[in-house]
Protein backbone atom coordinates (compact mmCIF):
# COMPACT_ATOMS: atom_id res chain seq x y z
CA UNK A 1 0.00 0.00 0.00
CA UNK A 2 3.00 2.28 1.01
CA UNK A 3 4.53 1.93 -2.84
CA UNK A 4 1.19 2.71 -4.53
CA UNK A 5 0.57 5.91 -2.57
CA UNK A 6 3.94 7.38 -3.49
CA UNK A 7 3.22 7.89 -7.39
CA UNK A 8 -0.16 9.52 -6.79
CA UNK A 9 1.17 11.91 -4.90
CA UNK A 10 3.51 12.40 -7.22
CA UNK A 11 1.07 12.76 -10.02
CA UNK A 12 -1.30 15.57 -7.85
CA UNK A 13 1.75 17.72 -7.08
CA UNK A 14 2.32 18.02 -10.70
CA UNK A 15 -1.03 18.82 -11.65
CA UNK A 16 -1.17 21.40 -9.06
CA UNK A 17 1.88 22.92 -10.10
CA UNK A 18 0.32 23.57 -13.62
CA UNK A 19 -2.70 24.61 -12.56
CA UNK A 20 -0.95 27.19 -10.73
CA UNK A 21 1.15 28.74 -13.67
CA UNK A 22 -1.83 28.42 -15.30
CA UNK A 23 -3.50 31.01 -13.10
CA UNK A 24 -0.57 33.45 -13.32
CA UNK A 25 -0.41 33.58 -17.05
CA UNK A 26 -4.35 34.57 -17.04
CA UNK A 27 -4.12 37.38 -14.50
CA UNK A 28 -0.99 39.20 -15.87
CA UNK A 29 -2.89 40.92 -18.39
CA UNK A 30 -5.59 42.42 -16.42
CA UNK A 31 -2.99 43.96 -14.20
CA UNK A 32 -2.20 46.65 -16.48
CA UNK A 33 1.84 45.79 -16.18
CA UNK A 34 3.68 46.97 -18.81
CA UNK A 35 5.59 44.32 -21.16
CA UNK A 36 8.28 45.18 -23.09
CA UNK A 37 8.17 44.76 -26.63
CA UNK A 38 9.68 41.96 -28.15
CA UNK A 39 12.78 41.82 -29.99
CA UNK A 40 13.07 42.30 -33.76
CA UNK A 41 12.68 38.43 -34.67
CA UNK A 42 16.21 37.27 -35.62
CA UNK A 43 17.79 36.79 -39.19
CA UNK A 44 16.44 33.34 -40.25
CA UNK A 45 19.23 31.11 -41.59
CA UNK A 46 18.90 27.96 -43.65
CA UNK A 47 20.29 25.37 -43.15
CA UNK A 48 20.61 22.25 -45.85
CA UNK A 49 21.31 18.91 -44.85
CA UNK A 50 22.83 16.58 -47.87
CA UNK A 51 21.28 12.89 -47.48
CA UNK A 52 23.16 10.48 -48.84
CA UNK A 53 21.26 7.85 -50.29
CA UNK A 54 22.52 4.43 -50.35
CA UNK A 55 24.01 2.64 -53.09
CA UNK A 56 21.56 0.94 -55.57
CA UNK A 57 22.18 -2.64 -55.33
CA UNK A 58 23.92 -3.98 -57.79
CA UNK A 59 21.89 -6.20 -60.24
CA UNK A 60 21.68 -9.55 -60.43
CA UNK A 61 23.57 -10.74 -63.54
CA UNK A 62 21.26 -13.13 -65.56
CA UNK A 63 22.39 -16.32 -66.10
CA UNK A 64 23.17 -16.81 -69.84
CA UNK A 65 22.10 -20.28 -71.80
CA UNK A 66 25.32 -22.20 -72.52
CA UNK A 67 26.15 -22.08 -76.62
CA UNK A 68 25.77 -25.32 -78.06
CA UNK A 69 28.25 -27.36 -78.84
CA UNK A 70 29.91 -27.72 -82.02
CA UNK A 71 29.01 -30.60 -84.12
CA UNK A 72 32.50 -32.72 -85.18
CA UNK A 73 32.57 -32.97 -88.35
CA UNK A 74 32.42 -36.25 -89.74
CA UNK A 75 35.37 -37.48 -91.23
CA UNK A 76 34.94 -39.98 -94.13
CA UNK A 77 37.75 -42.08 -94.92
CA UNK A 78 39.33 -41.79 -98.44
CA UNK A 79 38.74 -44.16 -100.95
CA UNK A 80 41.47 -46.46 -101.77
CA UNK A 81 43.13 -45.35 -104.77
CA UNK A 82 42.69 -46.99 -107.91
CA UNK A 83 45.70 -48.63 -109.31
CA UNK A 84 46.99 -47.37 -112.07
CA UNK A 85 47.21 -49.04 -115.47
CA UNK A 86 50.17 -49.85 -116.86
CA UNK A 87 51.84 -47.67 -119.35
CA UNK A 88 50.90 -48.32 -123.24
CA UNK A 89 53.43 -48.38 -125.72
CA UNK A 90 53.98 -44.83 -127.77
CA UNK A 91 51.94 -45.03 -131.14
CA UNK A 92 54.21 -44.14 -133.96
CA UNK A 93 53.57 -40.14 -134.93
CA UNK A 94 51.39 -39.97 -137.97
CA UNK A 95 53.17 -37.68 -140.64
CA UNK A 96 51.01 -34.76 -140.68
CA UNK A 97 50.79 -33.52 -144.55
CA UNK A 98 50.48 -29.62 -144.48
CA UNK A 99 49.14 -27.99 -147.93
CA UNK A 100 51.38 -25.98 -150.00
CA UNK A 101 49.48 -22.11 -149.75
CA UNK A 102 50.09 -19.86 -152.39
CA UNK A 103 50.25 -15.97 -151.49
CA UNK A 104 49.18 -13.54 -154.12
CA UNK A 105 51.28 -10.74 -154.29
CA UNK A 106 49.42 -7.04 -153.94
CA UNK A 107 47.48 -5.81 -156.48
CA UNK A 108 49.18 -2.60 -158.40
CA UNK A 109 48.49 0.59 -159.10
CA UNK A 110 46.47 -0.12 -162.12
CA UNK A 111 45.28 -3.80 -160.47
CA UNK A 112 41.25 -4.38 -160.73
CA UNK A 113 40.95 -2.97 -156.90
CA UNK A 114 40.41 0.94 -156.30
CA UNK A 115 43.00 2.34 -155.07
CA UNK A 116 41.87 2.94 -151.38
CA UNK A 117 40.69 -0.99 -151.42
CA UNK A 118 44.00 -2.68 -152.31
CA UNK A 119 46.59 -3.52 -150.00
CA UNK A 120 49.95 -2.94 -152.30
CA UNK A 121 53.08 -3.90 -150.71
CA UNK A 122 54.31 -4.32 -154.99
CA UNK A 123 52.48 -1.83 -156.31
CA UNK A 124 52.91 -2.10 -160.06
CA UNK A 125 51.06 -1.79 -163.16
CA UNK A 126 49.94 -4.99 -164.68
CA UNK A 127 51.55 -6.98 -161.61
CA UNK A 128 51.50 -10.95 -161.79
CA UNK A 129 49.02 -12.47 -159.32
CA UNK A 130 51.27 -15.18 -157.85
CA UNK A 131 54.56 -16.04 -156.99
CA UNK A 132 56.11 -19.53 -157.39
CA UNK A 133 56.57 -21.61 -154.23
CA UNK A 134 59.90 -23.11 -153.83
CA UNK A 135 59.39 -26.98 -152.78
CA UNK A 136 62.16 -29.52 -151.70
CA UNK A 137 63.04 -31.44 -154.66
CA UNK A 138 63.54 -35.25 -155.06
CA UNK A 139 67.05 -36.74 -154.10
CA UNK A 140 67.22 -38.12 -157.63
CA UNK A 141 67.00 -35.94 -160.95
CA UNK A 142 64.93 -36.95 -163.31
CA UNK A 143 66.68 -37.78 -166.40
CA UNK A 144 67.80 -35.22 -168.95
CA UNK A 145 64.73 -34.62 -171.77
CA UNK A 146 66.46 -33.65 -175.20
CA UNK A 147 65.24 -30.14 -176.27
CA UNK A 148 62.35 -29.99 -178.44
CA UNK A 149 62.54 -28.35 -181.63
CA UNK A 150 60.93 -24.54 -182.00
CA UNK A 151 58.74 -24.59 -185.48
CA UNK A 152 57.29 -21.75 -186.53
CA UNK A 153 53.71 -23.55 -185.60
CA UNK A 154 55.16 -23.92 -181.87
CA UNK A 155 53.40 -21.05 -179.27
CA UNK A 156 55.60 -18.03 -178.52
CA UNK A 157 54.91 -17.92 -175.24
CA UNK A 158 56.62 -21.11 -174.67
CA UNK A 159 59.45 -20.15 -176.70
CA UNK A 160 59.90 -17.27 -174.27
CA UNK A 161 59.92 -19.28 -170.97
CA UNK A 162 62.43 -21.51 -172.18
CA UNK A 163 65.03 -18.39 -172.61
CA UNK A 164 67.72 -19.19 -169.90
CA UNK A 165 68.42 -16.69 -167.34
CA UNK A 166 71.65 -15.80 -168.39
CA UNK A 167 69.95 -15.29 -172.04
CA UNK A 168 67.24 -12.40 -170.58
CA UNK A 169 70.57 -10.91 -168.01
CA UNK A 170 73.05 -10.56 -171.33
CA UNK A 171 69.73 -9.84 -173.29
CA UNK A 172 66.84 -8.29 -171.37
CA UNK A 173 64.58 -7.07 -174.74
CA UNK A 174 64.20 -10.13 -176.65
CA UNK A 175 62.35 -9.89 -179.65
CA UNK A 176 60.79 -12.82 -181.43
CA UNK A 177 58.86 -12.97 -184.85
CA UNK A 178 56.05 -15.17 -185.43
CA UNK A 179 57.88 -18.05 -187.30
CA UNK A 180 60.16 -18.24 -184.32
CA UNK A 181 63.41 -16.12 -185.79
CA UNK A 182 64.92 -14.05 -182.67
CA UNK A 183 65.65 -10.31 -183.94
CA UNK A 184 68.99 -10.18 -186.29
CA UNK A 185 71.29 -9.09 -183.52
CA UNK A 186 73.56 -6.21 -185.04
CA UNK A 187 70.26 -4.55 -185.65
CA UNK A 188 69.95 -2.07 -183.05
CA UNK A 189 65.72 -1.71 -182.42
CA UNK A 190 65.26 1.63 -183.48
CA UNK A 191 62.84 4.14 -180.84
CA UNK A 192 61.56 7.27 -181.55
CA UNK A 193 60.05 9.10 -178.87
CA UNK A 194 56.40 10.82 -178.47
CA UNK A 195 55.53 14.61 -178.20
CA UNK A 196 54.94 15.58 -174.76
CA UNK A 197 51.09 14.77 -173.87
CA UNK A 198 48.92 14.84 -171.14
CA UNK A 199 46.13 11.82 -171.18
CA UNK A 200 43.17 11.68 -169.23
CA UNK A 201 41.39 8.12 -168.78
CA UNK A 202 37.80 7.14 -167.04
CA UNK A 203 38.41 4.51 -165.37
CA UNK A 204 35.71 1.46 -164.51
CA UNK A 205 36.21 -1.85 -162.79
CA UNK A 206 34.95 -4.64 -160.14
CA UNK A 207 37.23 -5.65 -157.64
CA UNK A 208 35.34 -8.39 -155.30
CA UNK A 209 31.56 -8.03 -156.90
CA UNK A 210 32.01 -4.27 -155.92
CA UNK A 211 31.57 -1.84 -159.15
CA UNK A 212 33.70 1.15 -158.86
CA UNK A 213 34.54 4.54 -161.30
CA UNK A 214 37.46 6.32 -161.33
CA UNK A 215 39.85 8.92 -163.43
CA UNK A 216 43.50 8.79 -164.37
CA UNK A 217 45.54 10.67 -165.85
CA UNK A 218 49.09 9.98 -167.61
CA UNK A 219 51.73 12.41 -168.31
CA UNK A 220 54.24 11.97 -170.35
CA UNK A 221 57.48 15.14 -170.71
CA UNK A 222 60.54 14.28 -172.99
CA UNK A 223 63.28 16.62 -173.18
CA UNK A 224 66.78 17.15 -173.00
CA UNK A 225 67.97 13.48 -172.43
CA UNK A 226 65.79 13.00 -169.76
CA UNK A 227 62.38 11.85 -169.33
CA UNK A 228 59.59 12.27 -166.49
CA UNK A 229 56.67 10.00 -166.75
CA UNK A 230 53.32 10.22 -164.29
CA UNK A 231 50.37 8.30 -163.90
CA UNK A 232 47.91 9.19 -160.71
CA UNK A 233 44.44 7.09 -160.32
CA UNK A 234 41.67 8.92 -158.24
CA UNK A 235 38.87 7.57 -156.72
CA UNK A 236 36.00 9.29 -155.19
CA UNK A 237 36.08 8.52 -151.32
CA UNK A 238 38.48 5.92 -152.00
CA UNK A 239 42.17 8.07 -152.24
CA UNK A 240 44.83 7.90 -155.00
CA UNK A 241 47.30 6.17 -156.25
CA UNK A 242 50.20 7.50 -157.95
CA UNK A 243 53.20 6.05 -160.10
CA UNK A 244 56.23 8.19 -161.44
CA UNK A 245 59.30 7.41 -163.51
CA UNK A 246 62.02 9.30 -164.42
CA UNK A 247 65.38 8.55 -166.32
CA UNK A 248 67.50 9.05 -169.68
CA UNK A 249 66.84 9.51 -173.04
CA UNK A 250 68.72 6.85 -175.41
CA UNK A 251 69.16 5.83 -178.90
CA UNK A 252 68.46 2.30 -177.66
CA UNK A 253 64.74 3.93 -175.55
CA UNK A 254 63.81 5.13 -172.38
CA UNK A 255 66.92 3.79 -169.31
CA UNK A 256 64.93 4.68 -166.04
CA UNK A 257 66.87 6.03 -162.91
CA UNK A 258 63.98 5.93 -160.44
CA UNK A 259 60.46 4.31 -159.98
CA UNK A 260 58.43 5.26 -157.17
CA UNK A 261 54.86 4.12 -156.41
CA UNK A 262 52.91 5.67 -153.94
CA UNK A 263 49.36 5.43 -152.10
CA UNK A 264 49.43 5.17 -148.50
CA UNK A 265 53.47 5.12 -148.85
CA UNK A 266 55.95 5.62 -151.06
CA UNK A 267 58.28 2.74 -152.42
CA UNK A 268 60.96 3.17 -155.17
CA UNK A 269 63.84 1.14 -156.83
CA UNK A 270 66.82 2.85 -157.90
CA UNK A 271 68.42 1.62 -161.69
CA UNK A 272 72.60 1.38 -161.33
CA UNK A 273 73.37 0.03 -164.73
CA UNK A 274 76.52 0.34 -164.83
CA UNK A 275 76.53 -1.88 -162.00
CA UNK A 276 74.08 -4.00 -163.25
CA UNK A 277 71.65 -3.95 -160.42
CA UNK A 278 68.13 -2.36 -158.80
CA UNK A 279 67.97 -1.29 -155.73
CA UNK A 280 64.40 -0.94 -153.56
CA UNK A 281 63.70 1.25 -150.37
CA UNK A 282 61.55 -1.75 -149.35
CA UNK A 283 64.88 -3.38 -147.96
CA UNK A 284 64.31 -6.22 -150.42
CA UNK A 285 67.29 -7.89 -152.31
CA UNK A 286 69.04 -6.43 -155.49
CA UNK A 287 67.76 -7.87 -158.87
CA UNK A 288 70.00 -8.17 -161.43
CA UNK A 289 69.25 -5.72 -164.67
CA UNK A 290 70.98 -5.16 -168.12
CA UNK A 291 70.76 -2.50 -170.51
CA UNK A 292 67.08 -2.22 -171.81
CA UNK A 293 65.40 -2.30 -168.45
CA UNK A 294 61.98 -1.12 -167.57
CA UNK A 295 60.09 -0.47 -164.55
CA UNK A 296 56.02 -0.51 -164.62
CA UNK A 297 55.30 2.27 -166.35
CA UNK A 298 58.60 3.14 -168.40
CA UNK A 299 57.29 -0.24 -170.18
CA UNK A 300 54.36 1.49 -171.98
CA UNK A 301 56.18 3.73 -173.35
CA UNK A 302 59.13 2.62 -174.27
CA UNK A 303 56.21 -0.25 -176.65
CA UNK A 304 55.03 3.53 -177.88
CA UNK A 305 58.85 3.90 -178.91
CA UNK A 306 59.14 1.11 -180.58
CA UNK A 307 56.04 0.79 -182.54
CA UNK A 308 56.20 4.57 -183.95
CA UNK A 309 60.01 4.38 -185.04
CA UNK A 310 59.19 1.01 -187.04
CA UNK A 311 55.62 -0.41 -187.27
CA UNK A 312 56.39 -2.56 -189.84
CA UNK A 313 58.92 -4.42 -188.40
CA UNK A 314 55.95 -6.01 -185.58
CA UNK A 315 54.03 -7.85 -187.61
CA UNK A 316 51.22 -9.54 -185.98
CA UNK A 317 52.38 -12.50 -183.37
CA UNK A 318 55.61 -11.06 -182.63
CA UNK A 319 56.62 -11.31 -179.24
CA UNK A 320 58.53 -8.66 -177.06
CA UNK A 321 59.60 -8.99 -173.38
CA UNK A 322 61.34 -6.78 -171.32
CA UNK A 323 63.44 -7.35 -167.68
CA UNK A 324 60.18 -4.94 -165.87
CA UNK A 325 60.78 -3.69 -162.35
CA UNK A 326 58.38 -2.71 -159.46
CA UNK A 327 59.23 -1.04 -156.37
CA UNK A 328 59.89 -4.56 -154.80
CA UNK A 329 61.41 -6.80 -156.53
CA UNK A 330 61.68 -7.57 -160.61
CA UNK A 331 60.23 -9.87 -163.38
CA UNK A 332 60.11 -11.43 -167.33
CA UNK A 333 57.45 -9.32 -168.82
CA UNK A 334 56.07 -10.53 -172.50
CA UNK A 335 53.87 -8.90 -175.09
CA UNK A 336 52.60 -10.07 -178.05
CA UNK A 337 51.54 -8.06 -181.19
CA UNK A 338 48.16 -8.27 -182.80
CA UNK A 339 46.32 -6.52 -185.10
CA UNK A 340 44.71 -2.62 -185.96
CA UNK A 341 41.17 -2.76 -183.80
CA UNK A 342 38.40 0.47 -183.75
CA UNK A 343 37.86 1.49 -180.54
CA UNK A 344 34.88 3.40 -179.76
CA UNK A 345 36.08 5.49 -176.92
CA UNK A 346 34.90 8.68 -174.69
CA UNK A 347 37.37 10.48 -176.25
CA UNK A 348 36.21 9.42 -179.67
CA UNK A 349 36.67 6.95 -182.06
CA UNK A 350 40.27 5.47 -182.59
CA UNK A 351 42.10 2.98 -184.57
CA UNK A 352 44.54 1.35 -182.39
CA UNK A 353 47.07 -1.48 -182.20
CA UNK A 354 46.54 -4.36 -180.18
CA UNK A 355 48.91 -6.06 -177.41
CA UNK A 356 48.37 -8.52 -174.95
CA UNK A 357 50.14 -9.28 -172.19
CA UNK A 358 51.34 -13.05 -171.64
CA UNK A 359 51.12 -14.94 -168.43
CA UNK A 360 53.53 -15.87 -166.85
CA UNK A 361 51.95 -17.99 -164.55
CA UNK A 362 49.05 -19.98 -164.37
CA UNK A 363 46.82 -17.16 -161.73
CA UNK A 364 48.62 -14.30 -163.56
CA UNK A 365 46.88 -11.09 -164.67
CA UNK A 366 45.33 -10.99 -167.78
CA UNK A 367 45.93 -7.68 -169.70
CA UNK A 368 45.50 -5.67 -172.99
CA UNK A 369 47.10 -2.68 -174.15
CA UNK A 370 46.22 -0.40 -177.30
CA UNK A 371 48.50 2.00 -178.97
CA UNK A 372 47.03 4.61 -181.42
CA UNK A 373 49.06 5.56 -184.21
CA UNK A 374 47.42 8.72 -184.49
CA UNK A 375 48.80 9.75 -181.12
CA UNK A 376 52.27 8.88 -182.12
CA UNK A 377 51.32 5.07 -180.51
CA UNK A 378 50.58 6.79 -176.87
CA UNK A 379 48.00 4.22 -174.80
CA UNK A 380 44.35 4.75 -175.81
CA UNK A 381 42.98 2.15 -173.95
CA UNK A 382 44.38 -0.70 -170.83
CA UNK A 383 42.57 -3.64 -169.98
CA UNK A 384 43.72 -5.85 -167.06
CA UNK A 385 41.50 -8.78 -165.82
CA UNK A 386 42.57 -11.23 -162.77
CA UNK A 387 42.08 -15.41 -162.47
CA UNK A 388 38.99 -14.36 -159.68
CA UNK A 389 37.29 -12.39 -162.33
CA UNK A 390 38.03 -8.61 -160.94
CA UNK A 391 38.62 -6.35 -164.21
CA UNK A 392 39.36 -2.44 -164.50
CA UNK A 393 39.25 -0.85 -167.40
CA UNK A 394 40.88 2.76 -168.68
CA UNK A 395 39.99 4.36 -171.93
CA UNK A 396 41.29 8.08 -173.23
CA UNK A 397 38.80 10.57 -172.00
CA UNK A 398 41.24 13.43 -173.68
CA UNK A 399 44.51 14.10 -175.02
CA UNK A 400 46.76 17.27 -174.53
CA UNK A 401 49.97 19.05 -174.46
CA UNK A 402 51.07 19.60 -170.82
């Protein structure tokens, strides 16, 4: 009983002690004291407190699937390797037989090709078509043939490739009458030389099913021993082509000095008789030349020559060849006489003398060649015609003094 008694009293002395303060704070007003005035209220001041938050936790790191595993590849064994056969014997080679090809030379200047269509590396009038091909010969010659006969019924063209080579080097103009005789030979062949004359020629032809016109022109200028000789073919679209020869005056004709050709280049041969030899700027070998030499175009005239000093002495089927140069390389050319034929020609219409040109092998050029007396035997007309059937033709369109 004595310890419960002591926190009650406790408790009523506090409440009496309230009450009491209480009282005092109620009756201070009504008593008229004075109270002082408070104090100006104090500068606030703030003051910030930084919380520091915790660290986030860290996250939980997912678990990843494991990567499947590789698949081994499957290793197959190797096949057992096949045995090999045994080696067969070597087969003897079989001879392989290779044909012979012949190569046509270029066409020339006056060839059945325009002049922009032809590919000359020989440019020359009335060029041969083919070139023989040199083939091994047997181990055995055949035995010696005697020499047949020459009749006066017996073809001249024969008799003329049967002439030797020394024959055409110590004799390069052979002439040959048609019952075989040679000409007498202390009878010089006697020339006599055209006026000076400017020709103009149309020109037609076919060259590889393709018909084609042209113009030429040929001019001819004797005087003072020396000679200058042009001829120049022009095609529309196609270019020109262009021959020139130039030399001495002679009692025996017309002894060139230099030939030249020239279309897309110029080639020329260079005559050193006393030497004996041609030379070419086409770096080909020397040919051997006598007196009475001709190049391509020298040849017409010096036939002009001939004919007007002494048409009587031609009958018809004599045969004359000259030693004829290019600007490559040099060859047998032969001509054979024929007979007075009209020609009905741009110019107008002409009696003319007839020659044709001989083959000299079996694909050469075909070609024809008329000389009118009344131009002092100058060409009127030239025909050439190949093995393939490609032709041109040039007939005297006009005839003046340069």
């Amino acid at each position: 009983m004595r310890m419960a008694s002591k926190p009650r009293t406790l408790i009523m002395s506090i409440c009496a002690a309230l009450a009491g303060h209480a009282l005092l704070l109620q009756v201070l007003p009504a008593s008229g004291l004075a109270v002082a005035k408070p104090a100006a209220p104090a500068a606030i001041s703030m003051q910030t407190r930084s919380l520091q938050l915790p660290d986030p936790p860290a996250p939980t790191p997912v678990a990843q699937a494991p990567e499947p595993a590789k698949a081994r590849p499957v290793i197959q064994p190797r096949p057992a390797p096949k045995p090999k056969p045994p080696p067969a014997e070597p087969a003897e080679p079989t001879p392989t037989i290779r044909p012979v090809e012949l190569k046509a030379p270029a066409p020339d200047v006056l060839d059945t090709q325009p002049p922009a269509l032809q590919e000359p590396e020989e440019p020359a009038v009335l060029e041969s078509q083919s070139e023989p091909v040199v083939t091994a010969q047997a181990t055995q010659p055949p035995p010696p043939q005697a020499p047949a006969e020459a009749g006066p019924e017996q073809d001249q063209a024969a008799v003329a490739g049967e002439a030797s080579t020394e024959q055409e080097s110590t004799q390069p103009v052979l002439v040959q009458f048609p019952d075989g005789r040679p000409w007498p030979q202390d009878k010089r062949l006697p020339v006599q030389f055209p006026d000076p004359a400017l020709l103009s020629f149309t020109v037609t032809g076919q060259a590889k099913g393709f018909n084609y016109s042209a113009s030429a022109q040929l001019l001819w200028q004797p005087g003072n021993g020396r000679y200058l000789a042009r001829q120049e073919i022009k095609a529309f679209l196609l270019g020109s082509r262009s021959q020139t020869s130039e030399g001495l005056l002679t009692r025996q004709g017309l002894a060139p000095t230099r030939f030249a050709d020239k279309g897309r280049r110029e080639q020329a041969a260079h005559f050193e008789f006393e030497q004996g030899r041609v030379r070419f700027s086409a770096n080909t070998p020397d040919a051997s030349i006598a007196a009475g030499a001709q190049d391509r175009l020298s040849v017409f005239l010096q036939l002009a020559a001939l004919m007007a000093a002494a048409p009587q002495d031609y009958p018809a089927g004599t045969q004359i060849s000259f030693t004829t140069v290019s600007a490559k390389s040099a060859s047998r050319w032969a001509f054979k006489v024929g007979g007075l034929e009209l020609l009905n020609l741009p110019m107008d219409n002409l009696q003319a003398l007839r020659l044709d040109k001989l083959p000299g092998e079996k694909n050469d050029q075909k070609a024809s060649l008329w000389l009118a007396p009344s131009l002092q035997y100058l060409p009127a007309r030239i025909r050439l015609e190949q093995s393939n059937g490609d032709w041109v033709d040039l007939q005297l369109q006009d005839h003046e003094q340069p």
